[in-house]
C-alpha atoms as a PDB file:
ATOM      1  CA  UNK A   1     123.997  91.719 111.810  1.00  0.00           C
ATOM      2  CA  UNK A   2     123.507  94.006 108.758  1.00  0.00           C
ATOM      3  CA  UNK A   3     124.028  97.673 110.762  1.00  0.00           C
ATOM      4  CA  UNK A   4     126.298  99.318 108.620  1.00  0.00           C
ATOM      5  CA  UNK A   5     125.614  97.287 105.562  1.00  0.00           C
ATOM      6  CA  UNK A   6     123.170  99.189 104.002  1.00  0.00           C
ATOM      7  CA  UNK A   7     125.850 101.763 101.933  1.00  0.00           C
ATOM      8  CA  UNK A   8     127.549  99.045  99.744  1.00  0.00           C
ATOM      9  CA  UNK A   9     124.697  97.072  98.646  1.00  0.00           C
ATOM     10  CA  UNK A  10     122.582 100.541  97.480  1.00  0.00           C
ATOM     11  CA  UNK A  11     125.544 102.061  96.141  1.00  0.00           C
ATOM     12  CA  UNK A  12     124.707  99.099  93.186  1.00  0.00           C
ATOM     13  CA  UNK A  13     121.432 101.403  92.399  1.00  0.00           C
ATOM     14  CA  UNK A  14     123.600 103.944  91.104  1.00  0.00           C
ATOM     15  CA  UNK A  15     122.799 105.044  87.763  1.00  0.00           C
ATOM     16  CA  UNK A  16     126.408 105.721  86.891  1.00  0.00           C
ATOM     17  CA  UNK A  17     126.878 102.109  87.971  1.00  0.00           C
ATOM     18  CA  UNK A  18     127.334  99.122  85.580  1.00  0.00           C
ATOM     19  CA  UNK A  19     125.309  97.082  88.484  1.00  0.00           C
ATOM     20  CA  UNK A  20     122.487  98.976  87.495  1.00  0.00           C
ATOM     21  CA  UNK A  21     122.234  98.489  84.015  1.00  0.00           C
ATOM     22  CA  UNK A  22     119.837  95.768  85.122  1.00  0.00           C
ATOM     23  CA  UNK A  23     118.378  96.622  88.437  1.00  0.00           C
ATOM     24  CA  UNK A  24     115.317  98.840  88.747  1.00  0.00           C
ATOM     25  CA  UNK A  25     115.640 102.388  90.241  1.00  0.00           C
ATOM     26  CA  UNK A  26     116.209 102.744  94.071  1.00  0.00           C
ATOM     27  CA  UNK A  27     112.668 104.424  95.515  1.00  0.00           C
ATOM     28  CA  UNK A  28     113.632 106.231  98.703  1.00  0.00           C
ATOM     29  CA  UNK A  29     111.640 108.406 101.479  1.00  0.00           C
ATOM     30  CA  UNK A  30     112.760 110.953 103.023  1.00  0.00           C
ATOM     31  CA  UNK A  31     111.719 111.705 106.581  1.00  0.00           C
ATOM     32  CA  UNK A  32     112.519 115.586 107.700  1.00  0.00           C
ATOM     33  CA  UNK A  33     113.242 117.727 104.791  1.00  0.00           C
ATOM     34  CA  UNK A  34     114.518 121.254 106.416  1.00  0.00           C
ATOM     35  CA  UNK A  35     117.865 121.695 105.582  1.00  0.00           C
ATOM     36  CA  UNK A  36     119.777 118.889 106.042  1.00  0.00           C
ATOM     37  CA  UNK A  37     116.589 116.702 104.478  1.00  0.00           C
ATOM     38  CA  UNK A  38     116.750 118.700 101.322  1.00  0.00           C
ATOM     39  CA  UNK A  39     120.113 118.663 101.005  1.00  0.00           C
ATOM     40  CA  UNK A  40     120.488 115.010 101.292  1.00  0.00           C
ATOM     41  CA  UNK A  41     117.358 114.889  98.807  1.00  0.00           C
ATOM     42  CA  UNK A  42     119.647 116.817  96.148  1.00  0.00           C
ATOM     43  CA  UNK A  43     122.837 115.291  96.566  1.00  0.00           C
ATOM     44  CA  UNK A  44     120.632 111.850  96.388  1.00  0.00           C
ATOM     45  CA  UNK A  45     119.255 112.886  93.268  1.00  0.00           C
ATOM     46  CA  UNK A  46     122.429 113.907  91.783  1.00  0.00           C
ATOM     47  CA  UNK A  47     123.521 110.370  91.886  1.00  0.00           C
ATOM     48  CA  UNK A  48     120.947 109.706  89.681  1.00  0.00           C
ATOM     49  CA  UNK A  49     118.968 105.817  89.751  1.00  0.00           C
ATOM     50  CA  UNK A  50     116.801 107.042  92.468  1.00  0.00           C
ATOM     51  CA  UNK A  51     113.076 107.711  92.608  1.00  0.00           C
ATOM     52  CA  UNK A  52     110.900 109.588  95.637  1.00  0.00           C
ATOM     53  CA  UNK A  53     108.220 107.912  96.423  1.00  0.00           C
ATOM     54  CA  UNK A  54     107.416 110.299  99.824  1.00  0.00           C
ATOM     55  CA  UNK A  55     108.791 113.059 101.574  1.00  0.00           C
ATOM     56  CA  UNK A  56     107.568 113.469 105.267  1.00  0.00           C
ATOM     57  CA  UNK A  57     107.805 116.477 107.960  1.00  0.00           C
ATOM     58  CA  UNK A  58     106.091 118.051 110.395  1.00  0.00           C
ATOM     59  CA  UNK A  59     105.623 120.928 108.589  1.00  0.00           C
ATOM     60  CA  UNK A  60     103.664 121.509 105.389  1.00  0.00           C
ATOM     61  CA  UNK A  61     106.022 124.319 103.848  1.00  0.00           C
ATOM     62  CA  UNK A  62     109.051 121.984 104.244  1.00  0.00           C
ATOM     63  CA  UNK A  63     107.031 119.000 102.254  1.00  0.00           C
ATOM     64  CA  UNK A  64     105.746 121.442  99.802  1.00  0.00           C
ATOM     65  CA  UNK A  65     109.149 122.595  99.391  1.00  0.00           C
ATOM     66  CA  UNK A  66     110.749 119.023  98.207  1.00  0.00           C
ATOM     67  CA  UNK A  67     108.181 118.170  96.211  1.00  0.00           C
ATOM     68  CA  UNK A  68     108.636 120.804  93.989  1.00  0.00           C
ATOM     69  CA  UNK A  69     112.263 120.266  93.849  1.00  0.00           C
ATOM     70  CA  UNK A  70     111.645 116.467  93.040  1.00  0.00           C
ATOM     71  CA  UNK A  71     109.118 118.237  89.824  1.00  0.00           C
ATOM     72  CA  UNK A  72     111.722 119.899  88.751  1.00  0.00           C
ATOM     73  CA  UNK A  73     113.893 116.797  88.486  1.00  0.00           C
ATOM     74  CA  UNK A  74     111.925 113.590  88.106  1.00  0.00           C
ATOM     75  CA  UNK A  75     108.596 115.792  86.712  1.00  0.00           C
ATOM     76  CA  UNK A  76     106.222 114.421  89.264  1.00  0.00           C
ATOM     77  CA  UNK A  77     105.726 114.985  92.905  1.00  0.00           C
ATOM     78  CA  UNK A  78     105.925 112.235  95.323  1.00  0.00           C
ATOM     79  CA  UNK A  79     103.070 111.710  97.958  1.00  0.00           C
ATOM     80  CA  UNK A  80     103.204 113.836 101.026  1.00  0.00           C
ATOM     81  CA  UNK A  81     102.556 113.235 104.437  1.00  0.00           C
ATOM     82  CA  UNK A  82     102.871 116.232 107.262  1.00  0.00           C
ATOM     83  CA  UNK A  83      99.862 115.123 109.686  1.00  0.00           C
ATOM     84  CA  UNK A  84     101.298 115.411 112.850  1.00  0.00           C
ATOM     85  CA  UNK A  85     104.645 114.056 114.393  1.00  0.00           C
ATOM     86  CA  UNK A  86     103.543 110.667 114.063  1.00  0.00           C
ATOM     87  CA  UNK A  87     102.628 110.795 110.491  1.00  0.00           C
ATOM     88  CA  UNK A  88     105.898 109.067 109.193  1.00  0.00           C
ATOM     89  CA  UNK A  89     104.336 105.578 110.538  1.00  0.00           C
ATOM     90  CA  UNK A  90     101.471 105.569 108.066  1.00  0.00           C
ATOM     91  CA  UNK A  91     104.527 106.468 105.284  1.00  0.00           C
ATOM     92  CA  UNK A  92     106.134 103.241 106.479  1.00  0.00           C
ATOM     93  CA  UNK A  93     103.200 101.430 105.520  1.00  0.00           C
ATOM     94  CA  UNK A  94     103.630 102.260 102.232  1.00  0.00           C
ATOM     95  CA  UNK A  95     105.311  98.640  99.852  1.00  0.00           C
ATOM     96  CA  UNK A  96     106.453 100.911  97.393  1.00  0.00           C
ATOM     97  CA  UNK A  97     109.353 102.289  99.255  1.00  0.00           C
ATOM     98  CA  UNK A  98     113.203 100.330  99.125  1.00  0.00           C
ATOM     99  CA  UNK A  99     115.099 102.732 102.022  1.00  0.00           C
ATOM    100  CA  UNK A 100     114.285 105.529 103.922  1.00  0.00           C
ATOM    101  CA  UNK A 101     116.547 108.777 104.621  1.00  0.00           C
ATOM    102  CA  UNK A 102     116.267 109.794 108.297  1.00  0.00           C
ATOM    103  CA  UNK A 103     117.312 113.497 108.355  1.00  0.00           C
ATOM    104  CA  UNK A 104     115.283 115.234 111.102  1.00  0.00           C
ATOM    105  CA  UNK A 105     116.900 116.712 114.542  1.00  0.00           C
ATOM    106  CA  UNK A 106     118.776 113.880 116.306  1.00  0.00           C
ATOM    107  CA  UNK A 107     116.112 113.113 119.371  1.00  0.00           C
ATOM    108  CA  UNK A 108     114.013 111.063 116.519  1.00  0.00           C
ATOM    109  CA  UNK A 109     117.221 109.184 114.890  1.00  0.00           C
ATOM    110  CA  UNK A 110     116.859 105.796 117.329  1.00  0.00           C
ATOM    111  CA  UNK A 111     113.062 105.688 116.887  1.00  0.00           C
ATOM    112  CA  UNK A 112     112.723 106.528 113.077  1.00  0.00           C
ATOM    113  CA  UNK A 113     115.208 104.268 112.496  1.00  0.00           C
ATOM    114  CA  UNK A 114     114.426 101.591 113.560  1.00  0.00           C
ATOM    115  CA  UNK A 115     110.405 101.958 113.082  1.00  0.00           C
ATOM    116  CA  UNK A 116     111.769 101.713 109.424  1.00  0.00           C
ATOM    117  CA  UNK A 117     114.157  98.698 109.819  1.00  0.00           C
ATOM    118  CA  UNK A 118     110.428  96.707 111.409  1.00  0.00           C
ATOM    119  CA  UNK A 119     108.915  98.139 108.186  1.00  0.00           C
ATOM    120  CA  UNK A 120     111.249  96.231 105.937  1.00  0.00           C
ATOM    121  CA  UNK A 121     112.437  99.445 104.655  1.00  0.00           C
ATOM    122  CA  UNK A 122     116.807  99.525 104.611  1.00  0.00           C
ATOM    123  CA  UNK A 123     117.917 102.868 106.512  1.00  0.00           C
ATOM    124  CA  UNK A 124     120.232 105.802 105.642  1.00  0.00           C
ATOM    125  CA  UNK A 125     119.854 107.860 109.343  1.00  0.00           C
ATOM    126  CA  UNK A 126     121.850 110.770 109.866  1.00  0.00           C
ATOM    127  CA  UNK A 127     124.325 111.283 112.993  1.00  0.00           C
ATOM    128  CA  UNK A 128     123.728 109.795 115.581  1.00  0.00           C
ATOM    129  CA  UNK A 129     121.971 106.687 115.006  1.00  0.00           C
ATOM    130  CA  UNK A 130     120.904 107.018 118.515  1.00  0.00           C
ATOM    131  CA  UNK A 131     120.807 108.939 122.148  1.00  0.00           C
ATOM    132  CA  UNK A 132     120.666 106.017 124.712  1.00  0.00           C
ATOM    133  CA  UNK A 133     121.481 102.627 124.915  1.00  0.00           C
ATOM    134  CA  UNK A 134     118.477 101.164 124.565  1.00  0.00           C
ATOM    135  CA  UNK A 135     117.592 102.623 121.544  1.00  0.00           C
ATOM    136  CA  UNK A 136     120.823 101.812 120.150  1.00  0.00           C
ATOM    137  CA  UNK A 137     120.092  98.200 120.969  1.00  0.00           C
ATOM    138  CA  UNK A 138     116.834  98.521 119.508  1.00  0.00           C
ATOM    139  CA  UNK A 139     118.600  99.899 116.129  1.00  0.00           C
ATOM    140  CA  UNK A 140     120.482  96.314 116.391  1.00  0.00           C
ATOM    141  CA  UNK A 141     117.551  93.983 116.847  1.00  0.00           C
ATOM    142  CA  UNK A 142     115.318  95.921 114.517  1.00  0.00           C
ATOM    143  CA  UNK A 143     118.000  95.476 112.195  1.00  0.00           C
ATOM    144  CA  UNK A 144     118.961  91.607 112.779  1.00  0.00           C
ATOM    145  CA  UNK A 145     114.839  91.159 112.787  1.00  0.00           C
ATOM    146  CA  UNK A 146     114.528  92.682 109.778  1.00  0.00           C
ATOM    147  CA  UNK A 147     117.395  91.364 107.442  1.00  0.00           C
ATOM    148  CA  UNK A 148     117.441  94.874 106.174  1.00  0.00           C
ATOM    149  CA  UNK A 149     120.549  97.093 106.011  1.00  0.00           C
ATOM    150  CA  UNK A 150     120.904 100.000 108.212  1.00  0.00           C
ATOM    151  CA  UNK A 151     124.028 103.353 107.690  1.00  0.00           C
ATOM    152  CA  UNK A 152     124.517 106.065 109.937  1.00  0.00           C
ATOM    153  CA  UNK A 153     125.430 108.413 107.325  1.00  0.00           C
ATOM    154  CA  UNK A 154     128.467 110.105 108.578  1.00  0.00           C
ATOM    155  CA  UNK A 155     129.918 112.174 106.297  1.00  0.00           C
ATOM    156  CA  UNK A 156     133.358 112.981 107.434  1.00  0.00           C
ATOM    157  CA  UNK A 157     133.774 109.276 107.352  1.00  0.00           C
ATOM    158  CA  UNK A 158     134.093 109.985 103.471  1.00  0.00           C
ATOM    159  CA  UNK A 159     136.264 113.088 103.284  1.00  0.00           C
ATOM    160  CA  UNK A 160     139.511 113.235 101.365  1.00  0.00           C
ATOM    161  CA  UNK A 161     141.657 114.056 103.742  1.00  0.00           C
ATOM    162  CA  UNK A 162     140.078 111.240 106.670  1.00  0.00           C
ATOM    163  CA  UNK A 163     140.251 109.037 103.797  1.00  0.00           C
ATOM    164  CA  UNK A 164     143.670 109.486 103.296  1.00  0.00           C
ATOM    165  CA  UNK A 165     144.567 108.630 106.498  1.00  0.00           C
ATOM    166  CA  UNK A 166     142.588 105.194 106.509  1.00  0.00           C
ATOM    167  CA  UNK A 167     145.134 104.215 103.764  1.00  0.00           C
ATOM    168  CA  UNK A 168     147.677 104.943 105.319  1.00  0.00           C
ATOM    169  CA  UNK A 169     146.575 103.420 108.174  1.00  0.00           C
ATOM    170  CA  UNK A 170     145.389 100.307 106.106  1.00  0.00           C
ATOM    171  CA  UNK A 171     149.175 100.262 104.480  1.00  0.00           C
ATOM    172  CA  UNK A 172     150.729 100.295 108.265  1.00  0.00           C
ATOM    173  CA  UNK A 173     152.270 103.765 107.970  1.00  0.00           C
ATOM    174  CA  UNK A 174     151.570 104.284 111.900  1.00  0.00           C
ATOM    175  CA  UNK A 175     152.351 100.247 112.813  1.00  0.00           C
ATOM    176  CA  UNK A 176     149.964  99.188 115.427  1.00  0.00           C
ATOM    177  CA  UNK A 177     147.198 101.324 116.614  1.00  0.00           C
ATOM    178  CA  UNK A 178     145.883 101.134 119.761  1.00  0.00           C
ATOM    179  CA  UNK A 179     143.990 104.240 120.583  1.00  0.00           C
ATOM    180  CA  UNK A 180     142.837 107.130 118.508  1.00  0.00           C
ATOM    181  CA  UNK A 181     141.644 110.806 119.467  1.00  0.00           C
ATOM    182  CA  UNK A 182     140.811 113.403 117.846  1.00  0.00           C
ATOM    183  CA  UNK A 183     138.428 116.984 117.857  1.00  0.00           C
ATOM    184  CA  UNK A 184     138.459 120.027 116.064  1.00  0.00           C
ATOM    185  CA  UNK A 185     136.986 124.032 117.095  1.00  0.00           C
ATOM    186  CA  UNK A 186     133.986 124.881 114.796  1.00  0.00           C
ATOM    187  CA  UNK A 187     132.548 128.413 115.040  1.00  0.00           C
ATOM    188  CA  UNK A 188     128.852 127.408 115.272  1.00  0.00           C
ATOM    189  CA  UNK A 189     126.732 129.548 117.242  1.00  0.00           C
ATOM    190  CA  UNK A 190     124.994 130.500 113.600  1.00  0.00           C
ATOM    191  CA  UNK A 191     123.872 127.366 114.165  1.00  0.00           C
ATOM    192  CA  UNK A 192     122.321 127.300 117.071  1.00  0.00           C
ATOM    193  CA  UNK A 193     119.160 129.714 116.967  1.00  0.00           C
ATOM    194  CA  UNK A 194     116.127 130.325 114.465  1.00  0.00           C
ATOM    195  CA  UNK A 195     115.765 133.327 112.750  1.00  0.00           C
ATOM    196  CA  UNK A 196     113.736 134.810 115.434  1.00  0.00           C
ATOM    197  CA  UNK A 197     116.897 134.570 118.004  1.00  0.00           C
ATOM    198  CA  UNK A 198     115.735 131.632 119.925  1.00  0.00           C
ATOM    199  CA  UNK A 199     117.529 128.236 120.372  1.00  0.00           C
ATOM    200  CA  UNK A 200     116.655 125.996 116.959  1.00  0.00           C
ATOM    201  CA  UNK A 201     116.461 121.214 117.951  1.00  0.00           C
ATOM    202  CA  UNK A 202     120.377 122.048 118.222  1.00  0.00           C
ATOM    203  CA  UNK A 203     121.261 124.895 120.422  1.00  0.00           C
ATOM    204  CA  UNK A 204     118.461 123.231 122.740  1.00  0.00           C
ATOM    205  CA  UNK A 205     120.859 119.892 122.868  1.00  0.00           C
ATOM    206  CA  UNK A 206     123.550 121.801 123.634  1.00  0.00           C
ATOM    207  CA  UNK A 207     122.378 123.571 126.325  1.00  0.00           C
ATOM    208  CA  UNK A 208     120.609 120.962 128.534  1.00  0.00           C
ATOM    209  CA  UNK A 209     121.558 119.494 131.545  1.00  0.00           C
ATOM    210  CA  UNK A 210     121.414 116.386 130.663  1.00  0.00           C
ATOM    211  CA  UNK A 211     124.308 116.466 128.113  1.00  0.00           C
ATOM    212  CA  UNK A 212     126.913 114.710 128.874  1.00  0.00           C
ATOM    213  CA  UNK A 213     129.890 113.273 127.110  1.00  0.00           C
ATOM    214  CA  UNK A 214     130.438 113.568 123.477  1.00  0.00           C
ATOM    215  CA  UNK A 215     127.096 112.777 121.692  1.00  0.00           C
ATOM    216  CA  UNK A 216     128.809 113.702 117.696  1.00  0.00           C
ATOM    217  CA  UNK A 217     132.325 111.486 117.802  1.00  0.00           C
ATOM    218  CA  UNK A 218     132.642 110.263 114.476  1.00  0.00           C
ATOM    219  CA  UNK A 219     132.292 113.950 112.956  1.00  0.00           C
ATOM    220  CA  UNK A 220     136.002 114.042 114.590  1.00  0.00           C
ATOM    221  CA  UNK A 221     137.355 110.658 114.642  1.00  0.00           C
ATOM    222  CA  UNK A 222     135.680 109.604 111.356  1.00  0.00           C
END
């Protein structure tokens, strides 16, 4: 299975890479470019070696929005598509598109992600890669169907200090483990309403019923 594989093998797309000195430019799409989508559209571009072919979101503003940013940058705009929730399907028929950035709210990671994988597109989905089961196995066959890579792009995972501690645990500072926990306090309620005062994709998670257990362990545990 190639979950998980996806970060190593485009990392050799980099532009500041001496892989890429003979490999052409990475074209990526980015599904969902509010704030986390543009911010994973700017850090992507910072890298350099990468070209947009297509931005999607439900909303026109937020499409509008990246596509100038990508003219500022790569001076051209990449095609749009904001039709309707469902318009990301006709960007997956697209062949001129190598991996696809899933940044929208996490009830569309599972789905998105793995409509990509069956598209022969290689996936970079934000957390969580999933919200039941079945669409986690559905990640995994799409994935093992596809031969395409897939990374749920957590990014504490990467952090100094959490990587520090995977050295030391790869060095056998802490002997044997056999069980890990960990969680934090985060002041968020900023982050759980719209402008207006209502409850924004996240504050609406948090407050249902039908949460239960801990749907964001890795930002913790890395």
């Amino acid at each position: 299975m190639r979950v998980a594989a996806a970060a190593p093998a485009l990392a050799g797309y980099s532009a500041g890479s001496a892989a890429n000195k003979n490999k052409t430019r990475l074209r990526i799409a980015v599904i969902g470019v509010g704030g986390r989508g543009m911010g994973v559209l700017k850090a992507s571009l910072a890298i350099g070696g990468i070209d947009v072919a297509a931005l999607c979101d439900i909303r026109r503003e937020a499409v509008n929005r990246g596509a100038d940013f990508v003219q500022t940058k790569l001076d051209y705009k990449p095609a749009l598509f904001a039709d309707g929730p469902d318009d990301y399907k006709r960007m997956l028929q697209r062949d001129d598109i190598d991996a696809v950035f899933v940044t929208t709210p996490t009830v569309f990671h599972g789905p998105m992600g793995a409509a990509s994988l069956r598209a022969k597109k290689w996936v970079f989905s934000e957390v969580p890669a999933c919200n039941t089961i079945e669409e986690g196995w559905d990640l995994i066959n799409a994935a093992e169907e596809s031969g395409k890579g897939y990374f749920m792009a957590e990014n504490y995972c990467f952090m100094r200090h959490n990587l520090l501690v995977l050295n030391m645990v790869e060095k056998g500072v802490f002997k044997t483990f056999t069980f890990a926990e960990c969680g934090y306090i985060h002041e968020a309620r900023d982050l759980q309403f719209n402008p207006d005062g209502t409850l924004n994709w996240r504050g609406r998670l948090n407050s249902s019923a039908e949460l239960i257990g801990n749907t964001y362990p890795t930002h913790a545990l890395g």
